[in-house]
Structures are given as C-alpha cells and as structure tokens.
Protein backbone atom coordinates (compact mmCIF):
# COMPACT_ATOMS: atom_id res chain seq x y z
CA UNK A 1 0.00 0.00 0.00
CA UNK A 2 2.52 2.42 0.72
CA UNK A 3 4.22 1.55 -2.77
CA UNK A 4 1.76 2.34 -4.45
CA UNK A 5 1.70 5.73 -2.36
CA UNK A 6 5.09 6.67 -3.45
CA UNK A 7 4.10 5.97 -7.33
CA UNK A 8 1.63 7.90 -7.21
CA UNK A 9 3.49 11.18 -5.38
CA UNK A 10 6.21 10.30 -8.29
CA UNK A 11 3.74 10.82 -10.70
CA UNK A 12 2.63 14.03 -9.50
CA UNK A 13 5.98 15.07 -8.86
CA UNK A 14 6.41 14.30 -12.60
CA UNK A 15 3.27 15.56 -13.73
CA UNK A 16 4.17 19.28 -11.57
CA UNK A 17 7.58 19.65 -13.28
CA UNK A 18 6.56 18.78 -16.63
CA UNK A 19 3.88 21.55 -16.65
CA UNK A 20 6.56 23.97 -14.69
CA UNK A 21 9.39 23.38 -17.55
CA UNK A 22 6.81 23.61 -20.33
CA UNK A 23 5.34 26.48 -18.19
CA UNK A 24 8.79 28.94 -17.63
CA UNK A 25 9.94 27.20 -21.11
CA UNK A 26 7.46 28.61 -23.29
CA UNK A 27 7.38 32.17 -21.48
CA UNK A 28 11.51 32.60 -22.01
CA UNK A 29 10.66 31.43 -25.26
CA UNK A 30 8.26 33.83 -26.70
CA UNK A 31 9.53 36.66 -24.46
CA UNK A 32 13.36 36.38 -26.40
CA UNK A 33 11.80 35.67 -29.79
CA UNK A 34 9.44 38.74 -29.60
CA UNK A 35 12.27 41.15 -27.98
CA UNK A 36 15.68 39.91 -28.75
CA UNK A 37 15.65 39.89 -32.85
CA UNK A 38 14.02 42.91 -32.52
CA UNK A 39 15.78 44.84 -29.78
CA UNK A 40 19.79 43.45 -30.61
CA UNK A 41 19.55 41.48 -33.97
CA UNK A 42 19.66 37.95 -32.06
CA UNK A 43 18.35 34.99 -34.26
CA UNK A 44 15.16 33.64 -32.36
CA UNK A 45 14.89 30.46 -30.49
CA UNK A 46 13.71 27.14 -30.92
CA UNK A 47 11.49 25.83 -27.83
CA UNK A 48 14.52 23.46 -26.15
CA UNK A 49 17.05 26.49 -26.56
CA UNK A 50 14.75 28.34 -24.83
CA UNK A 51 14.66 25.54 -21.64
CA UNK A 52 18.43 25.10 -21.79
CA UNK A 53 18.97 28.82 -22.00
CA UNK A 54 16.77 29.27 -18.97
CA UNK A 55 18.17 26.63 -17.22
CA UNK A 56 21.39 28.12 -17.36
CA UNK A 57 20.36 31.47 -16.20
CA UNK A 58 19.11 29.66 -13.27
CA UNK A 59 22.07 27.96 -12.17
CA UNK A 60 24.51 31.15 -12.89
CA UNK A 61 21.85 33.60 -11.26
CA UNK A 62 20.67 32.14 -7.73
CA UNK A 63 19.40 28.69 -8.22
CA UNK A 64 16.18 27.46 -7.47
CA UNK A 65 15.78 29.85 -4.54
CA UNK A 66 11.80 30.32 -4.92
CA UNK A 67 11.56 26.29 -5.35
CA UNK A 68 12.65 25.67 -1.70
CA UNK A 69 16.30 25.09 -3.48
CA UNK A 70 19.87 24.75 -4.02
CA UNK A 71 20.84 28.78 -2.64
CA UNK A 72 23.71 29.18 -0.22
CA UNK A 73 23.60 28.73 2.94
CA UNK A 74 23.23 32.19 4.98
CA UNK A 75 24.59 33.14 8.31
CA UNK A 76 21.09 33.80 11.12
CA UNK A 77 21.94 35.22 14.56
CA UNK A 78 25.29 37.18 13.65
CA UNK A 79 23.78 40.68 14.53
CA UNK A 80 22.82 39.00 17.83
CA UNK A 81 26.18 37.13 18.62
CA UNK A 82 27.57 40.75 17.70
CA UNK A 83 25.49 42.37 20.60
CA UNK A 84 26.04 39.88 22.87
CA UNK A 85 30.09 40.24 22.83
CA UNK A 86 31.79 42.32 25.03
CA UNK A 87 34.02 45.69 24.26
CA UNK A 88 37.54 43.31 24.90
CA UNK A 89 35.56 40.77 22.88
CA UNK A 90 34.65 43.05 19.81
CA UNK A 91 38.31 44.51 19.92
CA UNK A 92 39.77 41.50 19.65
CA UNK A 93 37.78 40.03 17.12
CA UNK A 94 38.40 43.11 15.08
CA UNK A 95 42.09 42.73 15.61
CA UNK A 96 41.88 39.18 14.34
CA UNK A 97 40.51 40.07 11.29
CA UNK A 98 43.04 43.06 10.49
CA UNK A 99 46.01 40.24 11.02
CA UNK A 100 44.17 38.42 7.65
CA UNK A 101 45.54 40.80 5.71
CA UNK A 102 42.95 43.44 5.09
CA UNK A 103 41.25 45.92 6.80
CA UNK A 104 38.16 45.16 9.13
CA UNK A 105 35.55 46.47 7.62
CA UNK A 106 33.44 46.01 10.97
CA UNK A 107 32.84 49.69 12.22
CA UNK A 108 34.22 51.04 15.23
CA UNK A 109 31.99 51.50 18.53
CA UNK A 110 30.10 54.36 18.26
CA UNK A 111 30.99 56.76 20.82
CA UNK A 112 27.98 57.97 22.99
C-alpha cells in the first residue's frame, strides 16, 4: 500500500515539473523571440534552446531559490552574537581580522 503511495506522489511530482518546464519554457521562449531579434539582432529560439537557455540562467543567477532550493547557505543570529560580545571581545575580534591581511571592515563603537 505504501508503494503504491510513493508511485503515485512520483507521478505528481512528474506531472508538476513537466507543466513547470513547459510552463517557464514557453514564457523565455516567446519573451526572447518577440524582444531579442528585434531589440539586438539575435536569431530567435527554438522551444529546447529556450529551456536550456533558462536553465542556465538559473544555475549562474541564484538557483532554485523560490523552489525551496539549491541557494547558499546564509549566516542567522550574527547581529545577535555581535550584541552579545563584550568591548575586549569586539576589539579582539576586530584585531583578528586586520592580522588576515585586510582591513576590518566592521565599524568602530560608536561613541555615545
């Protein structure tokens, strides 16, 4: 019973990416064939050029992000461990990172 679960979620899983790649696939594809020849002299595009080209864009431009996807991972609580430290603590950790070779770019305290 549970196989046949997991068939049928493949299916769907199928079914919802066909009709997103045919979806985003078809938009890219008449948006560059009614702007690009046009706009820069670009030849147009066949439907799969279209996919492949938006494919790339995806991987060189930020992933998947809106698809719950493959983005970096990013840094939660810094602002907090930040307020949390100490003066010595802060000073120190500024000096640490002036000793890698560049110059902290973590402001100074503000003076009150």
């Amino acid at each position: 019973m549970k196989r046949d679960r997991w068939i049928v979620k493949g299916f769907e899983i199928a079914l919802v990416l066909t009709i997103v790649i045919a979806g985003f696939g078809s938009a890219a594809w008449q948006l560059w064939n009614w702007l690009m020849p046009s706009i820069f002299g670009l030849h147009s595009l066949t439907f799969w050029e279209a996919v492949g080209l938006m494919g790339l864009s995806w991987i060189l431009f930020g992933g998947l992000r809106g698809f719950g996807g493959f983005s970096m991972p990013r840094r939660h609580g810094t602002t907090e461990r930040w307020e949390r430290m100490t003066p010595e603590e802060r000073e120190r950790f500024r000096k640490g990172l002036q000793c890698r070779g560049g110059k902290s770019e973590i402001p100074a305290e503000p003076q009150h």
